[in-house]
N, C-alpha and C. Protein backbone atom coordinates (compact mmCIF):
# COMPACT_ATOMS: atom_id res chain seq x y z
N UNK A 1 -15.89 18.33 17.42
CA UNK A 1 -15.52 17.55 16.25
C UNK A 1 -15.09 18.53 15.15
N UNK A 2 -13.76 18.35 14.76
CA UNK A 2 -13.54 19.20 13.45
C UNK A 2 -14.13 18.67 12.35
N UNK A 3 -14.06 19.98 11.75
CA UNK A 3 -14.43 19.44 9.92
C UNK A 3 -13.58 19.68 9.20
N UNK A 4 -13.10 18.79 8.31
CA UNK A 4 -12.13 18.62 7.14
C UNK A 4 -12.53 18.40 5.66
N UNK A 5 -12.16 19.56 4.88
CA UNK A 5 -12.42 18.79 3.49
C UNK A 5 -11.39 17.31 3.07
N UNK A 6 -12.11 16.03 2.76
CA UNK A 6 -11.89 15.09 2.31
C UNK A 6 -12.97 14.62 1.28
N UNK A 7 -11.89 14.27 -0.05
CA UNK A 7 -12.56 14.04 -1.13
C UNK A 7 -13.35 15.11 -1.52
N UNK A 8 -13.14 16.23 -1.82
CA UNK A 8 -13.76 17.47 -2.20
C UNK A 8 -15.05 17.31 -1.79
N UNK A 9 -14.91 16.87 -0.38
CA UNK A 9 -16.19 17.26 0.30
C UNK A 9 -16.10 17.95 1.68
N UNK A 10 -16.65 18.47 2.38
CA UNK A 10 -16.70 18.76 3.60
C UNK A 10 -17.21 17.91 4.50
N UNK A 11 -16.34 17.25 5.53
CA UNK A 11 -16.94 16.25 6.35
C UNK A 11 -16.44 16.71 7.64
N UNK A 12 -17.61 15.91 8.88
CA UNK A 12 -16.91 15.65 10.18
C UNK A 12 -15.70 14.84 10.60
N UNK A 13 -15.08 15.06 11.11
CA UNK A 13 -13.72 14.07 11.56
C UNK A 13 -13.86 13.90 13.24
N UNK A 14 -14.29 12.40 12.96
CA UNK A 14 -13.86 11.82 14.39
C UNK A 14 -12.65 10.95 15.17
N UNK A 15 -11.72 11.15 13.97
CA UNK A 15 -10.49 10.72 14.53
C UNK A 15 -9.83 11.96 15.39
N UNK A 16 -9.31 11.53 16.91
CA UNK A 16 -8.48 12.37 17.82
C UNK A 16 -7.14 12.11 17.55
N UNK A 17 -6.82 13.42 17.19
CA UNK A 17 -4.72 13.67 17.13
C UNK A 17 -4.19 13.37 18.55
N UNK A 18 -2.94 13.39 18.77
CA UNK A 18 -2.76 12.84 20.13
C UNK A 18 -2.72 14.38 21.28
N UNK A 19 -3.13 13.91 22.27
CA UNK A 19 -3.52 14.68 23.31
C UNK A 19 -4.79 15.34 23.19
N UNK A 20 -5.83 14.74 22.20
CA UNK A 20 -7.09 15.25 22.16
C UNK A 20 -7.91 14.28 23.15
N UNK A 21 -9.01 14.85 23.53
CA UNK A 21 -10.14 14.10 24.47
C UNK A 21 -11.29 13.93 23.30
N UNK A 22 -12.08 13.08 23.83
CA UNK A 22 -13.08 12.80 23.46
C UNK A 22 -13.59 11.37 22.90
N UNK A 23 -14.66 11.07 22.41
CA UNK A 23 -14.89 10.19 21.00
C UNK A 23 -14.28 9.62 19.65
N UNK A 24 -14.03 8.41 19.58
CA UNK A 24 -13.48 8.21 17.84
C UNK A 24 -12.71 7.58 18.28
N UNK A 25 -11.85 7.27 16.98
CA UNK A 25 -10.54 6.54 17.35
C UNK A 25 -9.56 7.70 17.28
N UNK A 26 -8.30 7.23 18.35
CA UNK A 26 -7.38 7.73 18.35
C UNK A 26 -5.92 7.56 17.71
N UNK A 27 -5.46 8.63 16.95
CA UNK A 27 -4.41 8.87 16.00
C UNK A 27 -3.19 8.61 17.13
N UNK A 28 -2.08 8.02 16.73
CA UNK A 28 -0.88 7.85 17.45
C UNK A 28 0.16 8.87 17.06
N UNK A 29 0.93 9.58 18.06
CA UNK A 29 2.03 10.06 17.33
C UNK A 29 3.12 8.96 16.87
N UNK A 30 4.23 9.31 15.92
CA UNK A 30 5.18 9.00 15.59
C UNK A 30 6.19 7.85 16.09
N UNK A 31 6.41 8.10 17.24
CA UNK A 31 7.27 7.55 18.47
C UNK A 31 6.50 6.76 18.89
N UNK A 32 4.67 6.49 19.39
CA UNK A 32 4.21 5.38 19.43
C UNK A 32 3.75 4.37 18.88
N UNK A 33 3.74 4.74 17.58
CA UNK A 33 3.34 3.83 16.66
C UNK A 33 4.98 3.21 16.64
N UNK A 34 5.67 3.60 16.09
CA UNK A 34 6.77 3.07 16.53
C UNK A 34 7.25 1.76 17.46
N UNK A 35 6.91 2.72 18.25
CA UNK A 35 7.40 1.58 19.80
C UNK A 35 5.81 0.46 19.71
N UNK A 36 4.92 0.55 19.00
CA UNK A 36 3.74 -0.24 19.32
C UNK A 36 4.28 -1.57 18.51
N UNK A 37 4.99 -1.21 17.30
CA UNK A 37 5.28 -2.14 16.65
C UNK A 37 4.30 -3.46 16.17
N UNK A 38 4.50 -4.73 16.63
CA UNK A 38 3.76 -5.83 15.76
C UNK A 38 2.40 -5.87 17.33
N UNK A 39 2.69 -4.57 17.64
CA UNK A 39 1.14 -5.00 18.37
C UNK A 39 -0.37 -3.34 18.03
N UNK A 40 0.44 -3.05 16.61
CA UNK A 40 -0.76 -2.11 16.41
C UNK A 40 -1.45 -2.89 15.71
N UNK A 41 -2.52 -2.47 16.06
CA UNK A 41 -4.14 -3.11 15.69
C UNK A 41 -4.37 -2.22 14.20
N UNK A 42 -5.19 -2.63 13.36
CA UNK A 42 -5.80 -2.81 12.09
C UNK A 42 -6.71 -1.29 12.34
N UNK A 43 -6.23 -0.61 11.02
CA UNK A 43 -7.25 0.73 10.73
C UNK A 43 -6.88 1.58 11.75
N UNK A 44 -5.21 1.76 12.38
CA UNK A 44 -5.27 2.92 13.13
C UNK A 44 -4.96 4.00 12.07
N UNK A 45 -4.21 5.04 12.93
CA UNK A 45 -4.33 6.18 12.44
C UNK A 45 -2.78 6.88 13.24
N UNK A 46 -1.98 7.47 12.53
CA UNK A 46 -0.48 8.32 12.67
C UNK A 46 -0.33 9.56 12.73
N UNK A 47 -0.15 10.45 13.47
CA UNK A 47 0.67 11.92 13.32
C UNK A 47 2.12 12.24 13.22
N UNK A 48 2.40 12.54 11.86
CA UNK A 48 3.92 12.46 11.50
C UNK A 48 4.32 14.10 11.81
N UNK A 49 5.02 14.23 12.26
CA UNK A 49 5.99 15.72 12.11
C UNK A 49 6.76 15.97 10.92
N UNK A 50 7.53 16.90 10.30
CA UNK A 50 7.82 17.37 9.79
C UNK A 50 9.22 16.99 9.96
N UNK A 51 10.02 16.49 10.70
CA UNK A 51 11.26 15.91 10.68
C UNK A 51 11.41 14.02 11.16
N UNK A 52 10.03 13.79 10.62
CA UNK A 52 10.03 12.17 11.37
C UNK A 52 9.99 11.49 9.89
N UNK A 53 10.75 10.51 9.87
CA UNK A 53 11.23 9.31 8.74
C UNK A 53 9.92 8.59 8.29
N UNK A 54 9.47 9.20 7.82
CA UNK A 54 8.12 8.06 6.70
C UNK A 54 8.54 7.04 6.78
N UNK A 55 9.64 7.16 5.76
CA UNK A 55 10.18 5.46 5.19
C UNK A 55 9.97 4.18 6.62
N UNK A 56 10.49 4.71 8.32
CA UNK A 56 9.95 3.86 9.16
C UNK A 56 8.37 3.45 9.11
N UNK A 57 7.27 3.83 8.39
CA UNK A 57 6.21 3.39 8.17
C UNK A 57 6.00 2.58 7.66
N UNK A 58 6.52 2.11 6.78
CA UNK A 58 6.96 0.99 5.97
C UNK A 58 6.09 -0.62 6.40
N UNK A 59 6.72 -1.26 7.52
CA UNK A 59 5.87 -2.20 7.94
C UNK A 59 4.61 -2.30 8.33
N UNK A 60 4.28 -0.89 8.45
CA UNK A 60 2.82 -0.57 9.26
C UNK A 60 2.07 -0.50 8.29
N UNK A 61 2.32 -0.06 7.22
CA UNK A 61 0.95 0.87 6.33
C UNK A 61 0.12 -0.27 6.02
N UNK A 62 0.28 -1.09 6.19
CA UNK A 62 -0.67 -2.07 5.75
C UNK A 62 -2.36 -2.25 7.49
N UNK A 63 -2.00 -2.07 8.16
CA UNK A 63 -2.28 -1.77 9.10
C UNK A 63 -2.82 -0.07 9.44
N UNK A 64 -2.85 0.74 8.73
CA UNK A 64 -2.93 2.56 8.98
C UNK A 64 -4.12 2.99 7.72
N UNK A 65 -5.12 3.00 8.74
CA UNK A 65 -6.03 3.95 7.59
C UNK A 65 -6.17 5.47 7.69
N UNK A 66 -4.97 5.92 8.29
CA UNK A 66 -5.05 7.49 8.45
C UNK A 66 -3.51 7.94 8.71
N UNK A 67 -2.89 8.60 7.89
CA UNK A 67 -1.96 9.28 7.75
C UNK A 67 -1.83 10.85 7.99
N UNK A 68 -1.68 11.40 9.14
CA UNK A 68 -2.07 13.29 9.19
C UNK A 68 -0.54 13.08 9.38
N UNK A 69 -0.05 14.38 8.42
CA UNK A 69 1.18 14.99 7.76
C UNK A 69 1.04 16.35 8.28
N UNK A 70 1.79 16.64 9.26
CA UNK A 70 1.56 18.10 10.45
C UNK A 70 2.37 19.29 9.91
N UNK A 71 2.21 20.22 9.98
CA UNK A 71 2.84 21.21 9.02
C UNK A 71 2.89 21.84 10.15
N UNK A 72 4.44 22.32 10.62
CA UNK A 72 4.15 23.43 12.35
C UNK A 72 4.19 24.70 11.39
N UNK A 73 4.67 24.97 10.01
CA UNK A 73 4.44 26.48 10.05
C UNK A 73 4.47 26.56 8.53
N UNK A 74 3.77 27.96 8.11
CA UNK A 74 3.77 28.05 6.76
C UNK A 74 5.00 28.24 5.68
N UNK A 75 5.17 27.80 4.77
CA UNK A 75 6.28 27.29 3.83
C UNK A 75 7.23 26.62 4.42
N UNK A 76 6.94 25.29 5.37
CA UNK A 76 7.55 24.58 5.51
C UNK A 76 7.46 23.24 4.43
N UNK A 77 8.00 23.30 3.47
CA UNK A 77 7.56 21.61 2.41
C UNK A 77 7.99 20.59 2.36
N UNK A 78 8.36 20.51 4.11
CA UNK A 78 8.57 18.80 4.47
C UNK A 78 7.62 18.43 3.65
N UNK A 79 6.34 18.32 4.51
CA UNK A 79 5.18 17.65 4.06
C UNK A 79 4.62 17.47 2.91
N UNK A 80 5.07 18.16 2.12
CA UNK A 80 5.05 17.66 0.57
C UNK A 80 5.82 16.63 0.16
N UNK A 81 7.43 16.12 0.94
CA UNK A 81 8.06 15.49 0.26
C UNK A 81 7.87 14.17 0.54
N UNK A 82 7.23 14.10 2.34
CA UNK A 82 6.76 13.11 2.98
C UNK A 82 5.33 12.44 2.24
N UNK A 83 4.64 13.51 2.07
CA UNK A 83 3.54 12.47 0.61
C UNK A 83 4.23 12.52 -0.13
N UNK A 84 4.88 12.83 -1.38
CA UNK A 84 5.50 12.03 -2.17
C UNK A 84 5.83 10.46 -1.34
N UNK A 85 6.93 10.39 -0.65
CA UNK A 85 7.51 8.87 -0.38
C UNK A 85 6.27 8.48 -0.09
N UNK A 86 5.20 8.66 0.92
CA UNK A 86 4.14 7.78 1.23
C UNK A 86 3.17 6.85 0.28
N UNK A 87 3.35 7.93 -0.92
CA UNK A 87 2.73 7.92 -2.26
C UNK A 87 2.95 6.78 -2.95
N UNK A 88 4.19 7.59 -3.95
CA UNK A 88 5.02 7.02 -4.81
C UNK A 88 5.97 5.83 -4.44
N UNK A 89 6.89 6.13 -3.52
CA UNK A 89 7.59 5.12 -3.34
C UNK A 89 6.80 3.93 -2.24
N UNK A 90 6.48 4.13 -0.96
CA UNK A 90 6.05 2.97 -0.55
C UNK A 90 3.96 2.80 -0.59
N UNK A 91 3.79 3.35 -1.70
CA UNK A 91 2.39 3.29 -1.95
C UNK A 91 1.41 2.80 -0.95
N UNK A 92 1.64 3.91 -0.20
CA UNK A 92 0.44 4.20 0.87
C UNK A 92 -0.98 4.56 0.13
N UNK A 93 -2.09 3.70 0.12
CA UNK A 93 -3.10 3.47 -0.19
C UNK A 93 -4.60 4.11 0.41
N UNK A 94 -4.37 4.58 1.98
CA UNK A 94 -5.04 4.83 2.67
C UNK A 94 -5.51 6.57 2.72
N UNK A 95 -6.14 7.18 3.48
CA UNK A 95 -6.49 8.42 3.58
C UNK A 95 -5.04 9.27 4.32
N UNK A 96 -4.73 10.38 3.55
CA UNK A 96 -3.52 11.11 3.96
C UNK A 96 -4.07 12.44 3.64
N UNK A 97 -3.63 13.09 5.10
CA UNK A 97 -4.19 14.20 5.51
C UNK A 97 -3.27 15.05 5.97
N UNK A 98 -3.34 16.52 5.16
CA UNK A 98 -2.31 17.22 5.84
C UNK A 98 -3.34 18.60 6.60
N UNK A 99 -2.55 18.50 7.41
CA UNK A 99 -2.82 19.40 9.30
C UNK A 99 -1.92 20.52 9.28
N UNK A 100 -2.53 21.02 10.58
CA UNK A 100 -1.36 22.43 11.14
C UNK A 100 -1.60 23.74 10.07
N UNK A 101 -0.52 24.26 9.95
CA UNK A 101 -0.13 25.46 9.42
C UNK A 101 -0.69 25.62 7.56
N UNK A 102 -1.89 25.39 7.61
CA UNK A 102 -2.36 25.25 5.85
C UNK A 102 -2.96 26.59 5.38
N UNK A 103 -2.73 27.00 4.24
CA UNK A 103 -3.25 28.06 3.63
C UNK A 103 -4.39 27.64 2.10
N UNK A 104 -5.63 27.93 2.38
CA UNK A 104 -6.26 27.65 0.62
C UNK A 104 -5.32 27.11 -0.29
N UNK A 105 -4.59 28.93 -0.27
CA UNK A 105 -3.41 28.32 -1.85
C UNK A 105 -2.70 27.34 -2.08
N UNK A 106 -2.12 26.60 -0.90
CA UNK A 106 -1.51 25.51 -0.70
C UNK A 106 -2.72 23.85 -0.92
N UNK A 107 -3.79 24.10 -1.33
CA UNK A 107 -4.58 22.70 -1.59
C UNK A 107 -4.26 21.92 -2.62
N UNK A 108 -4.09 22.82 -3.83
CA UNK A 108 -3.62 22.49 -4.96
C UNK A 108 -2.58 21.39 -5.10
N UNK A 109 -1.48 22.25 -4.79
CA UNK A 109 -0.16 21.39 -4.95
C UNK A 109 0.02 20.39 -3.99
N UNK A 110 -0.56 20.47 -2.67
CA UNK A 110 -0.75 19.17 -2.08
C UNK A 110 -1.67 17.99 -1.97
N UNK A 111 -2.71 18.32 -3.01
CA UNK A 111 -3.09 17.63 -3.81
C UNK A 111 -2.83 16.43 -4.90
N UNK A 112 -1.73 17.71 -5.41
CA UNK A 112 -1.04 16.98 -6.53
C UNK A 112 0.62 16.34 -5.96
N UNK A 113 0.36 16.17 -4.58
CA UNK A 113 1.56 15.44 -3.88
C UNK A 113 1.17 13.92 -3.92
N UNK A 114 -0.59 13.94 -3.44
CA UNK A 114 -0.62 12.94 -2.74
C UNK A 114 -1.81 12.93 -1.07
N UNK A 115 -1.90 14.23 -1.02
CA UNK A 115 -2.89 14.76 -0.21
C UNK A 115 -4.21 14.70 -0.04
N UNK A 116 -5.07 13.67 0.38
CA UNK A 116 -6.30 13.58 -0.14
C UNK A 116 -7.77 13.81 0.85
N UNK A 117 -7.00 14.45 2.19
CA UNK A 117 -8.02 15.40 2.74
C UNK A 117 -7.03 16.13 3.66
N UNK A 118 -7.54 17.50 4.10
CA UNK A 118 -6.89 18.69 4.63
C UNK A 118 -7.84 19.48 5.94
N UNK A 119 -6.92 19.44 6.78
CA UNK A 119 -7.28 19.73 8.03
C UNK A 119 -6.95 21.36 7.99
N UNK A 120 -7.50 22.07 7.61
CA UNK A 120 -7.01 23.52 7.54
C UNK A 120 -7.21 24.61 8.76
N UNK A 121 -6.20 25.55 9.27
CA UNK A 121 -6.35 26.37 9.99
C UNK A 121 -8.08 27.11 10.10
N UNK A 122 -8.13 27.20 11.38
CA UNK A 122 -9.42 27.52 11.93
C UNK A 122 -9.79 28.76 11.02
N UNK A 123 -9.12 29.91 10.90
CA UNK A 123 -9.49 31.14 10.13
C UNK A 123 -9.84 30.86 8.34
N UNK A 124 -9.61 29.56 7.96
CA UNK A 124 -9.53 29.28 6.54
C UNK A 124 -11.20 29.66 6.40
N UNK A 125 -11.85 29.77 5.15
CA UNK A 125 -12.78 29.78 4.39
C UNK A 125 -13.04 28.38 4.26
N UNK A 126 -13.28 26.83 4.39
CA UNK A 126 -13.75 25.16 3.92
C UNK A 126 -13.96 25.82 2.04
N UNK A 127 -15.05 26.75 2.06
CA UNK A 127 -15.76 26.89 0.55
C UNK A 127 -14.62 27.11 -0.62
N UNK A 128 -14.44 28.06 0.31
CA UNK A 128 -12.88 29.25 -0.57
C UNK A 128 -11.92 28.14 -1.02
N UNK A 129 -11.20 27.32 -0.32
CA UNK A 129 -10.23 26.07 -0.01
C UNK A 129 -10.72 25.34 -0.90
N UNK A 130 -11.89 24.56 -1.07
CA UNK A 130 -12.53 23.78 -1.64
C UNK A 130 -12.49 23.78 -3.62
N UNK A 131 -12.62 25.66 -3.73
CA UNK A 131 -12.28 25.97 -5.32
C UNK A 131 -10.48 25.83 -5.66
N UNK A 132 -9.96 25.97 -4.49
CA UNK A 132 -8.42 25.94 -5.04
C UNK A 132 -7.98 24.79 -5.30
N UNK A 133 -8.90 23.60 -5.58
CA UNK A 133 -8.57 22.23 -5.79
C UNK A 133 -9.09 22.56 -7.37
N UNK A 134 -9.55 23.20 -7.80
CA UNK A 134 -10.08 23.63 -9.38
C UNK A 134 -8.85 24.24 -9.84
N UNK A 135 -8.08 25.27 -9.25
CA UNK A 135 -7.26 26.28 -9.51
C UNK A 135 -6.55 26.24 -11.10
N UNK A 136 -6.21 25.28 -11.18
CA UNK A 136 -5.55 24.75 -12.70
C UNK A 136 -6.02 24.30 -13.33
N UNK A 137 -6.00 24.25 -14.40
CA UNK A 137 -6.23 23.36 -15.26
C UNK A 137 -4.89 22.52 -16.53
N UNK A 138 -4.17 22.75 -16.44
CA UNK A 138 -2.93 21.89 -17.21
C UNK A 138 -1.79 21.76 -16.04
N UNK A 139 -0.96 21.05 -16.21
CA UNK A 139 0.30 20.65 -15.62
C UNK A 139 1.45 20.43 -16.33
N UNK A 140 2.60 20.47 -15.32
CA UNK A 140 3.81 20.22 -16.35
C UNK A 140 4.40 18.59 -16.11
N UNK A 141 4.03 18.12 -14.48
CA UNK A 141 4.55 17.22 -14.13
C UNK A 141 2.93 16.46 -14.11
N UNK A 142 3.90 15.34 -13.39
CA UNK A 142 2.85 13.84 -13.04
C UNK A 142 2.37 14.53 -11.72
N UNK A 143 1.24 13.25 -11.27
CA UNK A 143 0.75 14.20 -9.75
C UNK A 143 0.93 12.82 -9.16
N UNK A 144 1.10 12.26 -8.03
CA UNK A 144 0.92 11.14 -6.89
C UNK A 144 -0.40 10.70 -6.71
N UNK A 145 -1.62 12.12 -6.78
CA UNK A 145 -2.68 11.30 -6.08
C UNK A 145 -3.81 11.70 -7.12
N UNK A 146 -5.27 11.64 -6.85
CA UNK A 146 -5.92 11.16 -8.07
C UNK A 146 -7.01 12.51 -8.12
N UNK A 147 -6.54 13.34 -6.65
CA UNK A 147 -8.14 14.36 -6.45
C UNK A 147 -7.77 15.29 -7.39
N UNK A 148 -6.46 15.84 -7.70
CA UNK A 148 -6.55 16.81 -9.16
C UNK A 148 -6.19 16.21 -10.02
N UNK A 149 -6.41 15.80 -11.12
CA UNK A 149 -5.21 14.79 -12.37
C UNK A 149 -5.85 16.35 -13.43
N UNK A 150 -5.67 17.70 -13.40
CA UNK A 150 -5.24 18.41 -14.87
C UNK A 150 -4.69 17.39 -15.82
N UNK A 151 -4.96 18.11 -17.06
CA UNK A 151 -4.50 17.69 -18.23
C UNK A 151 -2.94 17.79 -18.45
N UNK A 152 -2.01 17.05 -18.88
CA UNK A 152 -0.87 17.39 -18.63
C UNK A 152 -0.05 17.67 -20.05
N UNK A 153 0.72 19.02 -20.13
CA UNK A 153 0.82 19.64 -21.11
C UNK A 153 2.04 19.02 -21.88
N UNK A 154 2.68 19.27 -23.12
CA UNK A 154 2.99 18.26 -23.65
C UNK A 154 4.51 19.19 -23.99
C-alpha cells in the first residue's frame, strides 16, 4: 500500500492504478473509462496521461471520486494545465492527485493548480514535501484549489 500526502496529511492509499494487484478499488486508465461510458459505476477513480483530453471527462465527473494526473517526467507541465481545466473550468469537486515524476519543490505550485493530494517518487522525503506546501507566503495570482490560499499581493 502506498502512502500519499493528502490534505497535508500523510495517509495510506488503497486505490490501485491500472495494472496494479491487490486490495481497494481500482483506478481506470483513460481509454477505459472512456469506452465504459454510461456504465461506470459511482465513486470510481481515473489515470489521465499527460497527452489525454480532460475536457472528455466532462460527463463522468459527477460519477469520479479520484482523479491521478500522471507526470512521465520531470518539467513536464501538462499536468498543471490539466488541473487547471479540471478545476476551474469544468469544476471537478473530487480528490485530484498528481503521480509519477514529482519533486518536493513542485508541491507548491501544484497546489496552487488545483492538486490536492500527491503521490510522490519513492526517493522523496513525505516530511520534507509536506513543508513545501508552507513555502510562500504571498502570491501574485488566484490559486484553483483551497490547500495553499497565501495572501495575495496587491
Amino acid at each position: 500500500m502506498r502512502q500519499i500526502l493528502r490534505q497535508r496529511e500523510l495517509a495510506a492509499d488503497d486505490w490501485r492504478y491500472p495494472g496494479e494487484e491487490g486490495s481497494g478499488p481500482q483506478a481506470l486508465g483513460f481509454a477505459q473509462l472512456v469506452a465504459a461510458g454510461a456504465a461506470l459505476p459511482a465513486a470510481s477513480g481515473v489515470v489521465v496521461g499527460p497527452t489525454d483530453d480532460v475536457r472528455q471527462l466532462a460527463p463522468f465527473l459527477d460519477r469520479l471520486a479520484l482523479i491521478v494526473v500522471h507526470f512521465e517526467k520531470n518539467g513536464d507541465g501538462r499536468g498543471f494545465s490539466q488541473a487547471q481545466v479540471l478545476r476551474q473550468q469544468l469544476g471537478f469537486g473530487g480528490e485530484l492527485r498528481a503521480a509519477g515524476a514529482l519533486k518536493r519543490d513542485h508541491l507548491y505550485l501544484l497546489a496552487r493548480c488545483g492538486f490536492d493530494a500527491f503521490d510522490l517518487d519513492p526517493g522523496e522525503d513525505a516530511l520534507a514535501a509536506l513543508a513545501q506546501l508552507e513555502r510562500f507566503s504571498v502570491a501574485y495570482q488566484r490559486a484553483s484549489g483551497t490547500l495553499v490560499q497565501p495572501r495575495r499581493r496587491r
